[in-house]
Every structure is written in C-alpha cells, then in structure tokens.
N, C-alpha and C. Protein backbone atom coordinates (compact mmCIF):
# COMPACT_ATOMS: atom_id res chain seq x y z
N UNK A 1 -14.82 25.04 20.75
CA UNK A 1 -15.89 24.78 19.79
C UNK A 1 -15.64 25.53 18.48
N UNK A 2 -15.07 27.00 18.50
CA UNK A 2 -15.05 27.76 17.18
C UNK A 2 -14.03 26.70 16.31
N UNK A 3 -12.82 26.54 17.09
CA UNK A 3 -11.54 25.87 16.53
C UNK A 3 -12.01 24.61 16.02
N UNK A 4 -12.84 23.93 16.43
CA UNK A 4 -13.64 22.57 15.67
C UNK A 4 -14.92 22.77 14.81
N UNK A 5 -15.31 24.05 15.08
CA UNK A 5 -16.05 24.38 13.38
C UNK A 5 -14.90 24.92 11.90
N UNK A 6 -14.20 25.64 12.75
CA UNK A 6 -13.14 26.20 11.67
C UNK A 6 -12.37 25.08 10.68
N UNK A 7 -12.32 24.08 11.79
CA UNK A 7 -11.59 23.29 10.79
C UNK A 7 -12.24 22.06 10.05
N UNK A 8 -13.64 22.21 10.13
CA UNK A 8 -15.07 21.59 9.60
C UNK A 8 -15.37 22.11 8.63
N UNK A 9 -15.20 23.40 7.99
CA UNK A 9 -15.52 24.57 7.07
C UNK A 9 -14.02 24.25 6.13
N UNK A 10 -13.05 24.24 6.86
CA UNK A 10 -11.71 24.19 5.79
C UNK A 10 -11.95 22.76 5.57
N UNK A 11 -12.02 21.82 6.20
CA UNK A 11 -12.39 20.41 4.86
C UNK A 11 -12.99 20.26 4.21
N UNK A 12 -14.68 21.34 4.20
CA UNK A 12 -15.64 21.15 3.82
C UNK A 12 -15.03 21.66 2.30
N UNK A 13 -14.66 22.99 2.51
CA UNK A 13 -13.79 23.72 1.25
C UNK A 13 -12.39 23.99 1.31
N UNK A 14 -11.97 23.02 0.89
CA UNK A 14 -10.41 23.23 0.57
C UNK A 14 -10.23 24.75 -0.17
N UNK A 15 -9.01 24.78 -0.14
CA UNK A 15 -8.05 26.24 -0.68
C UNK A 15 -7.69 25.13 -2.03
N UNK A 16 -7.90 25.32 -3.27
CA UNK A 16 -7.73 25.08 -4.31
C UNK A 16 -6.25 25.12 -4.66
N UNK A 17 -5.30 26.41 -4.10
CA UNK A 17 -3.80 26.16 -4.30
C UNK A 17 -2.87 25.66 -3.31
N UNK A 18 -3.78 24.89 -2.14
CA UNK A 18 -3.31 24.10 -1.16
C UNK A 18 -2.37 23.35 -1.86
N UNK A 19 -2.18 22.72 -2.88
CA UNK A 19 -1.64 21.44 -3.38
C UNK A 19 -1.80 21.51 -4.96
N UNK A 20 -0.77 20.86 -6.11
CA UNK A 20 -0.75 20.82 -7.14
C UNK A 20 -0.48 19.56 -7.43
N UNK A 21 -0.20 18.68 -6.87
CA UNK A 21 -0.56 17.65 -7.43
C UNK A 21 -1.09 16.86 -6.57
N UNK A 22 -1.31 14.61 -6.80
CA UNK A 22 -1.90 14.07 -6.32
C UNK A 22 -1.28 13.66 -5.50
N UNK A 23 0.21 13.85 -5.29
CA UNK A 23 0.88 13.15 -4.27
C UNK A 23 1.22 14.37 -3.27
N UNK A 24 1.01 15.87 -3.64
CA UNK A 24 0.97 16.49 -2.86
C UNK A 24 -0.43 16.56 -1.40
N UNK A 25 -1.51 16.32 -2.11
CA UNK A 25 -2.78 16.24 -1.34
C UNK A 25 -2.59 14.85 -0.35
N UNK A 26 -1.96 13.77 -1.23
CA UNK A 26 -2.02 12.87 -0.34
C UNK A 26 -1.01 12.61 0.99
N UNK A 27 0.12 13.41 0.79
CA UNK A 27 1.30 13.96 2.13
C UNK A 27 0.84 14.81 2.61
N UNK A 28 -0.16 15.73 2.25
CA UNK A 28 -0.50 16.89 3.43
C UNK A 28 -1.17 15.88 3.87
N UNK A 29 -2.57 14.84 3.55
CA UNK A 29 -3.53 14.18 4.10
C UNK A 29 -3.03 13.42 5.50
N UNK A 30 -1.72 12.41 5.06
CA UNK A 30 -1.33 11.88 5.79
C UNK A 30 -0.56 12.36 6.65
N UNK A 31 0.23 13.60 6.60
CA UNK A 31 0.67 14.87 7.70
C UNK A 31 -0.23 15.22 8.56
N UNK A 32 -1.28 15.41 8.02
CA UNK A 32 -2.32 15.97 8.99
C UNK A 32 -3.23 14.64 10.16
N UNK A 33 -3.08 14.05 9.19
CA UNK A 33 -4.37 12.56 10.21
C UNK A 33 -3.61 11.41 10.83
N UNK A 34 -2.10 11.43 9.88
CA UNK A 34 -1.08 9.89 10.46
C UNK A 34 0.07 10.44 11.62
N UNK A 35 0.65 9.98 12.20
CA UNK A 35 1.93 10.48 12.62
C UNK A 35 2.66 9.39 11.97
N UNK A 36 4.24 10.14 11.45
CA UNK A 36 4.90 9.43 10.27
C UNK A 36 5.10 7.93 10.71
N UNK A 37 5.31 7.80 12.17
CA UNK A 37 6.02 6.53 12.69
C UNK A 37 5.11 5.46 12.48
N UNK A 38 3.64 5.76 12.42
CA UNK A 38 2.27 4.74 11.92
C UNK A 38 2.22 4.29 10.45
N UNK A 39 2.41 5.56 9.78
CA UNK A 39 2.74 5.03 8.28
C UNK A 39 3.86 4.55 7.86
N UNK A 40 5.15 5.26 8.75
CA UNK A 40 6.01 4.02 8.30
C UNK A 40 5.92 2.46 8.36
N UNK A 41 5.27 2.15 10.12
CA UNK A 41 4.79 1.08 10.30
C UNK A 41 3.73 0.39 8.67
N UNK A 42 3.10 1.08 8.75
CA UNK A 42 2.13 0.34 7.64
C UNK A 42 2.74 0.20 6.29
N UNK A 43 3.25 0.96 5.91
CA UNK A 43 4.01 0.89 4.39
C UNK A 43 5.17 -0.01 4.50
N UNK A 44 6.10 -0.63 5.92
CA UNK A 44 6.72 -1.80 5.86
C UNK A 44 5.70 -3.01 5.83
N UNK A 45 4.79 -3.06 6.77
CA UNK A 45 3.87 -4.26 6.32
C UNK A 45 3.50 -4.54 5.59
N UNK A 46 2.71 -3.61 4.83
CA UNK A 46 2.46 -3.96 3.59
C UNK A 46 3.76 -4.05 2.46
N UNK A 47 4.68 -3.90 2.36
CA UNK A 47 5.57 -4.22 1.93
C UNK A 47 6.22 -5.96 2.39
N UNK A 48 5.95 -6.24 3.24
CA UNK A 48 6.48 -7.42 3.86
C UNK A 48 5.31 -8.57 3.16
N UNK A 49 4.22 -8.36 3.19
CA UNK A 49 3.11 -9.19 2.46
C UNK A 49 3.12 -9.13 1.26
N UNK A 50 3.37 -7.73 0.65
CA UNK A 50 3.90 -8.24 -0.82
C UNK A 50 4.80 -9.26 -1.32
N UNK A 51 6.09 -8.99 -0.69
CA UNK A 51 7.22 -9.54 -0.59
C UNK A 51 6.54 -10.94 -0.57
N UNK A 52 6.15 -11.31 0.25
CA UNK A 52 5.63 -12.67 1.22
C UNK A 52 4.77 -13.76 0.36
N UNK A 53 3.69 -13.22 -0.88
CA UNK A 53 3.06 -13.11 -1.62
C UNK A 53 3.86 -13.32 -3.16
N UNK A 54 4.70 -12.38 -3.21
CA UNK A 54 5.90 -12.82 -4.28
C UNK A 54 6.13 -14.10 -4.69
N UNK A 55 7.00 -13.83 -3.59
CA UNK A 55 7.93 -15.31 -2.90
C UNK A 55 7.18 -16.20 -2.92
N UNK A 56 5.90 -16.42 -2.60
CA UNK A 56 5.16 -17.46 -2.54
C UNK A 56 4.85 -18.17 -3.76
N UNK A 57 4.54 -16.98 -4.28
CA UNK A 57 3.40 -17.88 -5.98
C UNK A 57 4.75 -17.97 -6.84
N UNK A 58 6.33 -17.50 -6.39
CA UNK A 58 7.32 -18.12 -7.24
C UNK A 58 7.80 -19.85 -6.70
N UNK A 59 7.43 -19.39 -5.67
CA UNK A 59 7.74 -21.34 -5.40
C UNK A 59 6.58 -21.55 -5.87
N UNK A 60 5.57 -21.86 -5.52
CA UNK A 60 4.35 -22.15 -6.06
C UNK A 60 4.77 -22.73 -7.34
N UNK A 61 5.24 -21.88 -8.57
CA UNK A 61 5.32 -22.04 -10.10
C UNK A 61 6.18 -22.80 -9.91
N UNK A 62 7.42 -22.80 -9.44
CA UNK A 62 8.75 -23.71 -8.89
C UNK A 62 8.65 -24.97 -8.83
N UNK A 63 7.33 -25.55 -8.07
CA UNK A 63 6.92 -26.74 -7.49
C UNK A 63 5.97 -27.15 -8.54
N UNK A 64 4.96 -26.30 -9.31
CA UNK A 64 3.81 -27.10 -10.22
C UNK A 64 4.63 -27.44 -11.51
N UNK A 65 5.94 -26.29 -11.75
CA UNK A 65 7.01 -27.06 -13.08
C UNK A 65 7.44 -28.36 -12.79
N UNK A 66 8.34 -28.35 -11.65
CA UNK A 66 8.71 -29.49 -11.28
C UNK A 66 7.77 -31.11 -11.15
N UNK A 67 6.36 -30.59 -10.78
CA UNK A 67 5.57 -31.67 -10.44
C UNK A 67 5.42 -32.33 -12.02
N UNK A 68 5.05 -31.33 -13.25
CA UNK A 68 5.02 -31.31 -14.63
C UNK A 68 5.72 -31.88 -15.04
N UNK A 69 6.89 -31.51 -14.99
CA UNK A 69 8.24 -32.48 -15.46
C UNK A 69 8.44 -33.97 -14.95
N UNK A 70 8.45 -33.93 -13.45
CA UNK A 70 8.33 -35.44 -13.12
C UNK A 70 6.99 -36.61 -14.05
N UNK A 71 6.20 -35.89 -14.00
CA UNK A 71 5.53 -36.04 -14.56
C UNK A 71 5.26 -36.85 -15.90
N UNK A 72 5.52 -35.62 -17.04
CA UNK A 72 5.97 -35.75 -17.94
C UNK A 72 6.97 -37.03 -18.57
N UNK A 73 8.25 -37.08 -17.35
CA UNK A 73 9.20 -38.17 -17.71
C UNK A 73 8.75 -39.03 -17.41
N UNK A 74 7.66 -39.58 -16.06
CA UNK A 74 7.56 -41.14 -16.00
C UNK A 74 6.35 -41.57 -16.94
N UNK A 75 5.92 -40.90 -18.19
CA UNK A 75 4.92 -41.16 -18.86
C UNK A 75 5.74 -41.82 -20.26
N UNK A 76 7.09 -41.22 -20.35
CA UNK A 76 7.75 -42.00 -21.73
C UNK A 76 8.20 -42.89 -21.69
C-alpha cells in the first residue's frame, strides 16, 4: 500500500529536472507505462496505415486524372 501511495504523490508532483525536454518526458512516459515491444508494435501500424492511406489517395488522383483526360478527349 505505501509503494502505491508513493508513486501516486510522484505523479501527482513530478521532479521538475526529471526531463528537459518534450521528447524526453514522453520516453520516460512510455518507459514507464509501454513495454518497448507494444510500441514498437504500434508505431509499425500506424506507420503501415499511413503508408496505406498514401498510396491510396495517389492512385485515387492517378485514376480521377486519367478519368479527366479520357474525358476531355472524347468531347473534341
């Protein structure tokens, strides 16, 4: 019970020279609450849907030029 107030009191008030910057707070954060192999997991997924998302709305543009152009020519 002490060991789960203690560490209720240190989130409540951080140590101010815990960390100097924003990417420092956010690697202790995720040190402390992720294990790395979960965030790696997640930072490839979400990387894979970006990707996925990319790729997409470039065919997308790919296909509405093309539709444009056909288009375009059987009108002259």
């Amino acid at each position: 019970m002490e060991n789960d107030e203690r560490t209720l009191k240190e989130l409540a008030t951080p140590d101010p020279f815990l960390f100097n910057t924003w990417g420092d707070m956010k690697r202790m954060f995720l040190e402390k609450f992720f294990l790395a192999s979960r965030t790696t997991t997640i930072k490839k997924e979400m990387l894979d849907k970006a990707t996925f998302w990319r790729n997409s709305a470039r065919v997308l543009g790919m296909i509405q030029q093309t539709v444009c152009h056909v288009s375009t020519s059987s009108n002259q």
